[in-house]
Protein backbone atom coordinates (compact mmCIF):
# COMPACT_ATOMS: atom_id res chain seq x y z
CA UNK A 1 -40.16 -35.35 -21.04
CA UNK A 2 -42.28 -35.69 -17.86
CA UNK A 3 -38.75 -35.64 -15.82
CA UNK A 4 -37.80 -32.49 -17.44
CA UNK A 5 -41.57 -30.57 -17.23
CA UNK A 6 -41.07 -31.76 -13.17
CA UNK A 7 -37.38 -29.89 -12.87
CA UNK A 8 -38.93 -26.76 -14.87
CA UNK A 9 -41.93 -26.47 -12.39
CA UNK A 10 -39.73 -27.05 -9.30
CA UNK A 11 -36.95 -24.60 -10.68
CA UNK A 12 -40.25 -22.07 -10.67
CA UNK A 13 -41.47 -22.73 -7.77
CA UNK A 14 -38.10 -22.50 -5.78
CA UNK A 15 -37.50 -19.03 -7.35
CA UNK A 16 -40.90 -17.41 -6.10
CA UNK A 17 -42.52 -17.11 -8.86
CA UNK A 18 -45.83 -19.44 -8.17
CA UNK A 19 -48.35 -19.18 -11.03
CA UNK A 20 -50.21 -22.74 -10.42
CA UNK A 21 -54.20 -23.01 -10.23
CA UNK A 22 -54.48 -21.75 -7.09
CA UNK A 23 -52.64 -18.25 -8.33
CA UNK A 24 -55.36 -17.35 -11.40
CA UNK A 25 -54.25 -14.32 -13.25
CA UNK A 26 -50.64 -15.01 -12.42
CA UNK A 27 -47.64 -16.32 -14.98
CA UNK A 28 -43.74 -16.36 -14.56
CA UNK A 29 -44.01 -12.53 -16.60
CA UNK A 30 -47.53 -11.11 -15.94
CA UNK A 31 -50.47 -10.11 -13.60
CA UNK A 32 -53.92 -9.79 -14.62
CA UNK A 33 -55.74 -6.78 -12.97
CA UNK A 34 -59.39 -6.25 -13.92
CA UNK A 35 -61.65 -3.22 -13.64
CA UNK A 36 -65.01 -2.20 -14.51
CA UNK A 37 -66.00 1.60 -14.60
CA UNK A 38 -68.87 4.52 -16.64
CA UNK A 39 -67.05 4.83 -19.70
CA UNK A 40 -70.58 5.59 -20.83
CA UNK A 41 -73.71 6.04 -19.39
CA UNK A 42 -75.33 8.87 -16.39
CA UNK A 43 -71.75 8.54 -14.84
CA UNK A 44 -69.36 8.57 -17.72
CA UNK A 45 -67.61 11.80 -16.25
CA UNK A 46 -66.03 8.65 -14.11
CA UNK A 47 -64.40 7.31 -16.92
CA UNK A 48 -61.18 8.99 -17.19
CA UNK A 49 -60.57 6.97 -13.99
CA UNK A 50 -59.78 4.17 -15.28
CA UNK A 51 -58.10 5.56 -18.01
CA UNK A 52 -55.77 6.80 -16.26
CA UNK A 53 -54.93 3.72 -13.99
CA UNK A 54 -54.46 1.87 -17.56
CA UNK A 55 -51.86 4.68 -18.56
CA UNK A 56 -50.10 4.23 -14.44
CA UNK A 57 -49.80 0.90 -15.09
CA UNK A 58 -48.03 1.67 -18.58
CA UNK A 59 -45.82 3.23 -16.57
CA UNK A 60 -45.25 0.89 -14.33
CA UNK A 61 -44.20 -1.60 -16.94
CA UNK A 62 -41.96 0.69 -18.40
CA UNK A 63 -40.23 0.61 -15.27
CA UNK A 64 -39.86 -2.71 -15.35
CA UNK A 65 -43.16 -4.19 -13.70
CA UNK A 66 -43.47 -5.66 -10.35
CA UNK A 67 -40.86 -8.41 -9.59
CA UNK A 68 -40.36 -8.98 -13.39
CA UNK A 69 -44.23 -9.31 -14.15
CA UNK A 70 -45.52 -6.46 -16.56
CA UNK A 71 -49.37 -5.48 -15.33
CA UNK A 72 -52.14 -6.66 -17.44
CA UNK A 73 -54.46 -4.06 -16.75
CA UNK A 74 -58.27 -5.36 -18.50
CA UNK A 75 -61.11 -2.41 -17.70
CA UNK A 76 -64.71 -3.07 -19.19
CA UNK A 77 -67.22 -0.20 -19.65
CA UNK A 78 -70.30 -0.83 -17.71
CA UNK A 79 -72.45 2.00 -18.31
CA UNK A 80 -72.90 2.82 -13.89
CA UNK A 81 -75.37 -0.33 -14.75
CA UNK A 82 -75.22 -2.83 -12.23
CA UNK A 83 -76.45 -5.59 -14.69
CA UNK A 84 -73.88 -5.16 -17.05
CA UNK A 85 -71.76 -4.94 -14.04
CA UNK A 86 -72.03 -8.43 -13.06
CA UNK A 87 -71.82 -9.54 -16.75
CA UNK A 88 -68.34 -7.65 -17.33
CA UNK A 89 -67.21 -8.99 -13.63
CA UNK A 90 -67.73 -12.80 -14.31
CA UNK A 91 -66.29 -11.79 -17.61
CA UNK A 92 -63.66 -10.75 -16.02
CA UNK A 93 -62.98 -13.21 -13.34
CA UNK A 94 -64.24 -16.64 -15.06
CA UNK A 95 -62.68 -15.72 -18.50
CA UNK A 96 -60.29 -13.47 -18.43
CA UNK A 97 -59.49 -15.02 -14.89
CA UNK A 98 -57.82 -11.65 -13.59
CA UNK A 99 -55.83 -12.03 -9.89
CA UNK A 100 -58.38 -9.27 -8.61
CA UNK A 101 -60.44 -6.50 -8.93
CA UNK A 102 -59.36 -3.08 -8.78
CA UNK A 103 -60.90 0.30 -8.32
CA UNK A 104 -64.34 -0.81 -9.97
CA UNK A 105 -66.62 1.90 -10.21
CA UNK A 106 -69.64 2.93 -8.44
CA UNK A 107 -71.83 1.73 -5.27
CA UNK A 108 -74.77 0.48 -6.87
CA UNK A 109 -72.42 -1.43 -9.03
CA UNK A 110 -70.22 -2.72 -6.73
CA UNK A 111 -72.85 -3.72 -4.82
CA UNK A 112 -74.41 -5.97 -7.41
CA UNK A 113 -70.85 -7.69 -7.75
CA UNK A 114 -69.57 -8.15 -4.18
CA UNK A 115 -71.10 -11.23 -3.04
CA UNK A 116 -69.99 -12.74 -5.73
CA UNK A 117 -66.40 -11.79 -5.36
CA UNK A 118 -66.59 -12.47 -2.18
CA UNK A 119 -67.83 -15.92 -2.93
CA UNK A 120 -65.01 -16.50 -5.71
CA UNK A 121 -62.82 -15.42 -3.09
CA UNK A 122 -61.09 -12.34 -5.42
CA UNK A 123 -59.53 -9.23 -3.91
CA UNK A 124 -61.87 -6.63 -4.49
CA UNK A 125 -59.52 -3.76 -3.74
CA UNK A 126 -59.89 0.20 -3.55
CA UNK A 127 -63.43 -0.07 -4.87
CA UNK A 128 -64.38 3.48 -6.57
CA UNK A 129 -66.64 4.46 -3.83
CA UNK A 130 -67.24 5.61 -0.16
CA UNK A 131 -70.22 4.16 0.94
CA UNK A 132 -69.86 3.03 4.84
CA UNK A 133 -70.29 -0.68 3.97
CA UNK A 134 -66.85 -1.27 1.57
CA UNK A 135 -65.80 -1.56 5.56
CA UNK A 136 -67.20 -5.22 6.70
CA UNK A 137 -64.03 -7.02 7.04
CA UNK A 138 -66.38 -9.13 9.05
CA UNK A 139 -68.43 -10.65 6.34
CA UNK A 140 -67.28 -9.35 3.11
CA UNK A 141 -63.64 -9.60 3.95
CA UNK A 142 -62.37 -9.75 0.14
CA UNK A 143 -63.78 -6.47 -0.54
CA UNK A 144 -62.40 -2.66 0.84
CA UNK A 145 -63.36 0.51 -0.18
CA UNK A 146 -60.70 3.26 -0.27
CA UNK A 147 -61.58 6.95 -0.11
CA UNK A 148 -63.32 8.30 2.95
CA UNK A 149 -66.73 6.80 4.10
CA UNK A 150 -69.31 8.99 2.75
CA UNK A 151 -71.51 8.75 5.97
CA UNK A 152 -68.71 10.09 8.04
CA UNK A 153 -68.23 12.71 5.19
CA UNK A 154 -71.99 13.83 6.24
CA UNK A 155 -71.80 13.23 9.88
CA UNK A 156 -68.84 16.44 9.51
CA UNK A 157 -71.44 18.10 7.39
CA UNK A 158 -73.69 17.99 10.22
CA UNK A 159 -71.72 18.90 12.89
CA UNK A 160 -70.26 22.04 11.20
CA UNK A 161 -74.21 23.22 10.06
CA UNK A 162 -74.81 23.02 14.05
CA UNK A 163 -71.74 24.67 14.63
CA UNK A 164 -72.76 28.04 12.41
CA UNK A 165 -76.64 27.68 12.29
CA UNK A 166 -77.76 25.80 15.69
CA UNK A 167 -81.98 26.49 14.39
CA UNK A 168 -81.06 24.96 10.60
CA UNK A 169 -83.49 24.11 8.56
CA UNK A 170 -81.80 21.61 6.35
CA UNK A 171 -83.18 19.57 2.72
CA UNK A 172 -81.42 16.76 1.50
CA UNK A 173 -81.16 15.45 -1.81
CA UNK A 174 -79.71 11.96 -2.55
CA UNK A 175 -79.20 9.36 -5.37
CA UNK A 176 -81.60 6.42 -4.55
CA UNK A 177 -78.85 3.87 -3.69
CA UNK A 178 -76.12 3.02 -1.22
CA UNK A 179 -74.28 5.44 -2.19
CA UNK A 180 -76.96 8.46 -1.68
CA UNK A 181 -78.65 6.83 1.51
CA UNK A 182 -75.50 7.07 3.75
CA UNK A 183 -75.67 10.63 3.71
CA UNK A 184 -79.11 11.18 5.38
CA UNK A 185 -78.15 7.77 7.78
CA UNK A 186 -74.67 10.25 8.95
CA UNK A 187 -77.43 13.17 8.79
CA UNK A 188 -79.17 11.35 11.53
CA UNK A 189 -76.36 10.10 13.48
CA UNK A 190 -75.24 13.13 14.59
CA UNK A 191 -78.83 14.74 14.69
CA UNK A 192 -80.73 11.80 16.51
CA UNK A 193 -84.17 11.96 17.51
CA UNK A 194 -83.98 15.90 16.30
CA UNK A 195 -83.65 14.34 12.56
CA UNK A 196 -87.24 15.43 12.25
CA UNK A 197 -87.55 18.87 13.51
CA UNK A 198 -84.14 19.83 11.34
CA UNK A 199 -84.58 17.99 7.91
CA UNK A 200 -87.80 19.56 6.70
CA UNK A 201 -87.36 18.45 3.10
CA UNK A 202 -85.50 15.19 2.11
CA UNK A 203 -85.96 14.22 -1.68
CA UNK A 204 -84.02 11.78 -4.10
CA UNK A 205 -83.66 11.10 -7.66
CA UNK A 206 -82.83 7.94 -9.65
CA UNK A 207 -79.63 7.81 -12.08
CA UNK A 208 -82.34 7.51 -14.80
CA UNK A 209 -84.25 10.86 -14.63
CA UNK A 210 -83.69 13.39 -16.94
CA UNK A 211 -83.21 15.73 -14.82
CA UNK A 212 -83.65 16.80 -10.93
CA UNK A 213 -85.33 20.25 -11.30
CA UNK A 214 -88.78 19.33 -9.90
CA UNK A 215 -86.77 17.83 -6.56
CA UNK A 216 -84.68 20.99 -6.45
CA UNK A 217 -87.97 23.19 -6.89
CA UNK A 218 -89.54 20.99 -3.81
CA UNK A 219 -86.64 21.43 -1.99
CA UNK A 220 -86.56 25.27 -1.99
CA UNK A 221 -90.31 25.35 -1.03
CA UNK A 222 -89.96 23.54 1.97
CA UNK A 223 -88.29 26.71 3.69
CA UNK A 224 -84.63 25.03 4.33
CA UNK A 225 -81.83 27.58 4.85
CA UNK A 226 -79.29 24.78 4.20
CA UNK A 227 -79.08 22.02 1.51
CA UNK A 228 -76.92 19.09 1.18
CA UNK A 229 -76.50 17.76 -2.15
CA UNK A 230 -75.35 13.61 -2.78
CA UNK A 231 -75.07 13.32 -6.27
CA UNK A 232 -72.90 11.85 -9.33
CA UNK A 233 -71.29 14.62 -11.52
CA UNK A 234 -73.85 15.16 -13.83
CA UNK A 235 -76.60 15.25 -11.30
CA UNK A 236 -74.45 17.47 -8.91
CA UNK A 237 -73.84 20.18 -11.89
CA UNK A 238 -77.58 20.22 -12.67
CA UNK A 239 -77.96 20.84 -8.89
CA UNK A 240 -75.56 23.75 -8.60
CA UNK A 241 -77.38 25.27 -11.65
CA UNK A 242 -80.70 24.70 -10.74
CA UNK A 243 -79.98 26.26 -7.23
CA UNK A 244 -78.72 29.13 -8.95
CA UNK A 245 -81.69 29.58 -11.29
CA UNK A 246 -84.32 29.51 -8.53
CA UNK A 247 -82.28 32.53 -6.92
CA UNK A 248 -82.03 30.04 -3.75
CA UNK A 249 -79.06 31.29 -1.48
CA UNK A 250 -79.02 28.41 1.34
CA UNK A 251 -75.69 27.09 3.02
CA UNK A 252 -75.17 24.27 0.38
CA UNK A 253 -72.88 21.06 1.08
CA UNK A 254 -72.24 19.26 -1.57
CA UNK A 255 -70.34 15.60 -1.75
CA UNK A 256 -66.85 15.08 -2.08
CA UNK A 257 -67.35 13.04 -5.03
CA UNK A 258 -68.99 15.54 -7.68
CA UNK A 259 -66.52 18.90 -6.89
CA UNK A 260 -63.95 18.32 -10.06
CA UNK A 261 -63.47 21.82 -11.25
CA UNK A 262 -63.24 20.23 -15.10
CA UNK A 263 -66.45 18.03 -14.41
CA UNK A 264 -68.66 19.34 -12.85
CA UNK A 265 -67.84 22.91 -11.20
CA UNK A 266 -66.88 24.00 -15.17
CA UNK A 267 -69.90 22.80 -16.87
CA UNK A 268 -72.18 24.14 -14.39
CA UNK A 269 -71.05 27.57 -14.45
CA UNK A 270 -68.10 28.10 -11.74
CA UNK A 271 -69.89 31.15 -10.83
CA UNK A 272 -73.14 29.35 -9.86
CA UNK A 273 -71.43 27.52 -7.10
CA UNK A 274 -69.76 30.69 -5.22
CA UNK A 275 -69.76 29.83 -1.19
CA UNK A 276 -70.45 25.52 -1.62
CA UNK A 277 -69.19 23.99 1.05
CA UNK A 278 -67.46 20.10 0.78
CA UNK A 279 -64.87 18.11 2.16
CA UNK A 280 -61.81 16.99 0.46
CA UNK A 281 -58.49 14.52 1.21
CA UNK A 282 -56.78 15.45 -2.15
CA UNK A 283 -54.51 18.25 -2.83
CA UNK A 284 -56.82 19.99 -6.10
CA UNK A 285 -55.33 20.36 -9.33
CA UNK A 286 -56.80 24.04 -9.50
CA UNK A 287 -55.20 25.07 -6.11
CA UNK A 288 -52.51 27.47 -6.40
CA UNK A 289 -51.23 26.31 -2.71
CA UNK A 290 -49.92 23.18 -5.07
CA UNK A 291 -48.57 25.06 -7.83
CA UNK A 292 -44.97 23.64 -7.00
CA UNK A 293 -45.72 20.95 -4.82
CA UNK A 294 -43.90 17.86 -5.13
CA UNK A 295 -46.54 15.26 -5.12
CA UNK A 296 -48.65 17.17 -7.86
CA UNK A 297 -45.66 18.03 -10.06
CA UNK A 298 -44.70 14.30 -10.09
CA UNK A 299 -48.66 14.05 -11.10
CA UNK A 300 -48.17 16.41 -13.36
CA UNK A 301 -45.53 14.89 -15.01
CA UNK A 302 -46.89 12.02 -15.33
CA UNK A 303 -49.78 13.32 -17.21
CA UNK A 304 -47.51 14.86 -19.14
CA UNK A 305 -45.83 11.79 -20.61
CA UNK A 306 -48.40 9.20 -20.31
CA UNK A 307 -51.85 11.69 -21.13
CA UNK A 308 -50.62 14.39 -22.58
CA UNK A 309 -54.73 15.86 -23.90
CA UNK A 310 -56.15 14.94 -20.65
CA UNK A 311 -58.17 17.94 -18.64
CA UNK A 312 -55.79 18.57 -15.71
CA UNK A 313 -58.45 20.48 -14.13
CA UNK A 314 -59.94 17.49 -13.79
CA UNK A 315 -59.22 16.16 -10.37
CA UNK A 316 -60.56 12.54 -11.40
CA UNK A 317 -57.13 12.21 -12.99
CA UNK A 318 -55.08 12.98 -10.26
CA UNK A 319 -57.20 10.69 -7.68
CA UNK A 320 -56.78 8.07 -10.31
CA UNK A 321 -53.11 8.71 -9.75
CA UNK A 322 -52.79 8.44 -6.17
CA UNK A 323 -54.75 5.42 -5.64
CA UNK A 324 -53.13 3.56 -8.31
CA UNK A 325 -49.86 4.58 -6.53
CA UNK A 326 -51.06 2.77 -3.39
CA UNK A 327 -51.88 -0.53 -5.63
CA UNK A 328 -48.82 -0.52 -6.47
CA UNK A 329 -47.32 -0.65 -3.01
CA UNK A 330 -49.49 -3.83 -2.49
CA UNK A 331 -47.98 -5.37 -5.23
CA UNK A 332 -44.37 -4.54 -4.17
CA UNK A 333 -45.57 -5.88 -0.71
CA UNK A 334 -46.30 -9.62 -2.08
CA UNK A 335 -42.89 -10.07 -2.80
CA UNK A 336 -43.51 -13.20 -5.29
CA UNK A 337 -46.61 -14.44 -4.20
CA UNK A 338 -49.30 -13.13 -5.97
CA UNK A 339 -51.57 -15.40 -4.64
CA UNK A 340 -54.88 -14.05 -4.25
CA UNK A 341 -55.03 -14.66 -0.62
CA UNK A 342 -51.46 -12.58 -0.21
CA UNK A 343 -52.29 -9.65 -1.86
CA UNK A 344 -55.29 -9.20 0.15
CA UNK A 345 -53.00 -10.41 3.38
CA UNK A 346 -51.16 -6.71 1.64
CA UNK A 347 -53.61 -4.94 1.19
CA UNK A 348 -54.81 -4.91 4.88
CA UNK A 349 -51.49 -3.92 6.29
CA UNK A 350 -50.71 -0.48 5.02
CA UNK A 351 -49.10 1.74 7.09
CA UNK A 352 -48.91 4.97 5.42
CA UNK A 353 -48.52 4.35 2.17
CA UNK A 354 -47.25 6.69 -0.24
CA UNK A 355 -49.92 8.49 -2.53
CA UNK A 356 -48.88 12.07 -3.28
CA UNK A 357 -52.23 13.69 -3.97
CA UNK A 358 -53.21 13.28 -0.46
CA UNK A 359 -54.19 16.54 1.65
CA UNK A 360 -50.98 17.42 4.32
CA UNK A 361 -52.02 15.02 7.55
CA UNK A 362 -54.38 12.71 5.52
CA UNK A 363 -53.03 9.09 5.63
CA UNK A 364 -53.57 5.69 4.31
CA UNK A 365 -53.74 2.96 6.56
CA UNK A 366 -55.39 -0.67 6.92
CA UNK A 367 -55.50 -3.65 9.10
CA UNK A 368 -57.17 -6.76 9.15
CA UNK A 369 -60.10 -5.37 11.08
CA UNK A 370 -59.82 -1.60 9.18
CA UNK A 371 -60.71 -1.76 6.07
CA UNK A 372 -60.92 2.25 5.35
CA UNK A 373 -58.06 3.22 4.82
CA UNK A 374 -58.50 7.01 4.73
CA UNK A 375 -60.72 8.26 7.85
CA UNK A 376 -59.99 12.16 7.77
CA UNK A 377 -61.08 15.10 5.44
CA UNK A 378 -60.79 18.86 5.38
CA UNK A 379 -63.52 21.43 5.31
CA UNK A 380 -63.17 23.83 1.87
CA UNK A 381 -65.38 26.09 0.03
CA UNK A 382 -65.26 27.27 -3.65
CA UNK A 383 -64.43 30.68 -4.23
CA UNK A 384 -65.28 30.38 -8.06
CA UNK A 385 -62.01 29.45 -9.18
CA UNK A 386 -61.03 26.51 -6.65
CA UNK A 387 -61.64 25.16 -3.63
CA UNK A 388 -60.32 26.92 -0.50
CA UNK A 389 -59.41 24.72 2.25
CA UNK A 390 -60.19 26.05 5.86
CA UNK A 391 -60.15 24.52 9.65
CA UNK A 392 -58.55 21.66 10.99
CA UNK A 393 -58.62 18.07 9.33
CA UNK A 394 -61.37 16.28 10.71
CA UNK A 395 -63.11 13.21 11.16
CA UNK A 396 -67.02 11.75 11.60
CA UNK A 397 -68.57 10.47 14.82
């Protein structure tokens, strides 16, 4: 009996398919992904994320998996609460013992969690979030962030305000985390020692307050002609309401991350939000300029099968989508090892990867010391249907 369990294991081994301690999550005919994202809580507009990376990877076992394994794709709703994030992670990796971590959700979240990931050694790929540190291959090197760095997103913000209104007067208000404070810290390095004399008015908000109409009120009597705007969904469509109930009319920027037409432009009134200025590196569901384009029909197709209720209007869907896509493409990368330390060894050599939702000359690429991947976005401007895209793609300082 022990002669024959030795020939199995060897017969395994010698055909690539390792799945032995040191390859948790793995078997000869599965992976274990996990993910943790807001199906409820201040953020929950998030959650169709993950729902829709649990219907790609449907799809991707319907096509057969990924060298004969079929994805085990295990999400947990944290409620954006950091707490309950590191319960659901250990969860996750200690009994569910998932290969890695994908697309978890949320910067004050993620950064309860990624020391201990780190620690555990687990990939912590594509995290949900831009802030600038999901970068430090240097000391978090199991953990990269995917969609543009949110202080670079600022630092174009910046530049572009100087550009059209050299004697600005700007207010800034920000979610009181990581994820809020890089906009202010790309504010100021672009501005430098003139941070002072152009931010009169710089206000935040916690993801526990009801609602932000006292900062917004503040923010208008400080005598700013411009107004930049880092907030969640919910937050962000309070914010574009509020703006438009105080009759304020100042040059408003508002983050990449909160401009889903079904989200939050939609609920806040898409009239209220005429002339908002963002950045964006995905092709817009709402955007007649991708009416027949290839990359969104294949989205849309997609949807089609695999969510066919699902707000397409919703551009949380389609990111979903192209991200997943470029998970994928690790996988296919490992080959048969889907050892933990391979599939990060993948994940940080991407050369262009194929995601179709990406904006025309945005691109995906890592490397051992770049870990993110997508450095460019494009100036647009809602128009009260969608967002209008002007000027050439761009990147921070």
């Amino acid at each position: 009996m022990i002669k024959r369990l030795a020939i199995a294991t060897a017969l395994l081994v010698s055909s690539g398919f390792a799945f032995a301690a040191d390859t948790p999550g793995v078997t000869a005919t599965e992976i274990k992904i996990g993910n943790t994202d807001a199906y409820s809580g201040p953020a929950s507009a998030y959650g169709v994320i993950a729902k829709t990376e649990a219907a790609f990877f449907r799809m991707v076992n319907d096509q057969g998996g990924v060298a004969g394994h079929k994805i085990n794709f295990i999400s947990y709703d944290d409620g954006y609460s950091p707490p309950k994030t590191v319960e659901q992670v250990r969860r996750l990796v200690e009994e569910d013992q998932v290969a890695l971590l994908f697309q978890t959700l949320g910067t004050p979240t993620n950064s309860a969690i990624h020391r201990y990931v780190n620690q555990k050694k687990v990939p912590h790929l594509f995290i949900s979030t831009g802030a600038d540190k999901w970068g430090d291959y240097q000391h978090f090197p199991w953990t990269m962030g995917y969609q543009p760095s949110y202080r670079t997103e600022a630092q174009i913000y910046a530049k572009y305000m100087l550009q059209q209104n050299p004697k600005a007067k700007l207010a800034i208000l920000y979610q009181n985390d990581d994820f809020g404070k890089d906009y202010p810290a790309g504010v100021k390095d672009v501005l430098g020692d003139k941070f002072d004399s152009v931010v009169v008015k710089v206000a935040s908000y916690e993801t526990t307050d009801a609602t932000i109409d006292s900062q917004l009120t503040a923010l208008q009597a400080s005598g700013a002609d411009v107004l930049l705007v880092a907030a969640t969904p919910k937050f962000a469509a309070q914010a574009i309401r509020k703006v438009h109930d105080l009759n304020w009319h100042p040059t408003f920027f508002l983050t990449n991350v909160s401009i889903s037409v079904g989200s939050v432009m939609n609920p806040a009134g898409p009239e209220n939000g005429v002339g908002i200025i963002t950045t964006g590196y995905m092709k817009d569901p709402t955007d007649p300029a991708f009416k027949d384009d290839k990359g969104m029909n294949e989205w849309r197709a997609f949807m089609a099968k695999y969510m066919p209720e699902a707000d397409t209007t919703d551009a949380n869907y389609a990111f979903a989508y192209g991200v997943s896509m470029v998970m994928w493409q690790v996988l296919k990368q490992c080959g048969t090892d889907f050892s933990r330390e391979n599939i990060m060894k993948q994940a940080a050599n991407l050369h262009d990867p194929y995601d179709p939702i990406l904006l025309p000359g945005i691109h995906v690429n890592t490397s051992p010391t770049n870990f993110h991947p997508i450095k460019s976005m494009q100036l647009q401007k809602w128009d009260g249907k969608t967002w209008v895209r002007f000027g050439d793609v761009i990147s921070g300082s």
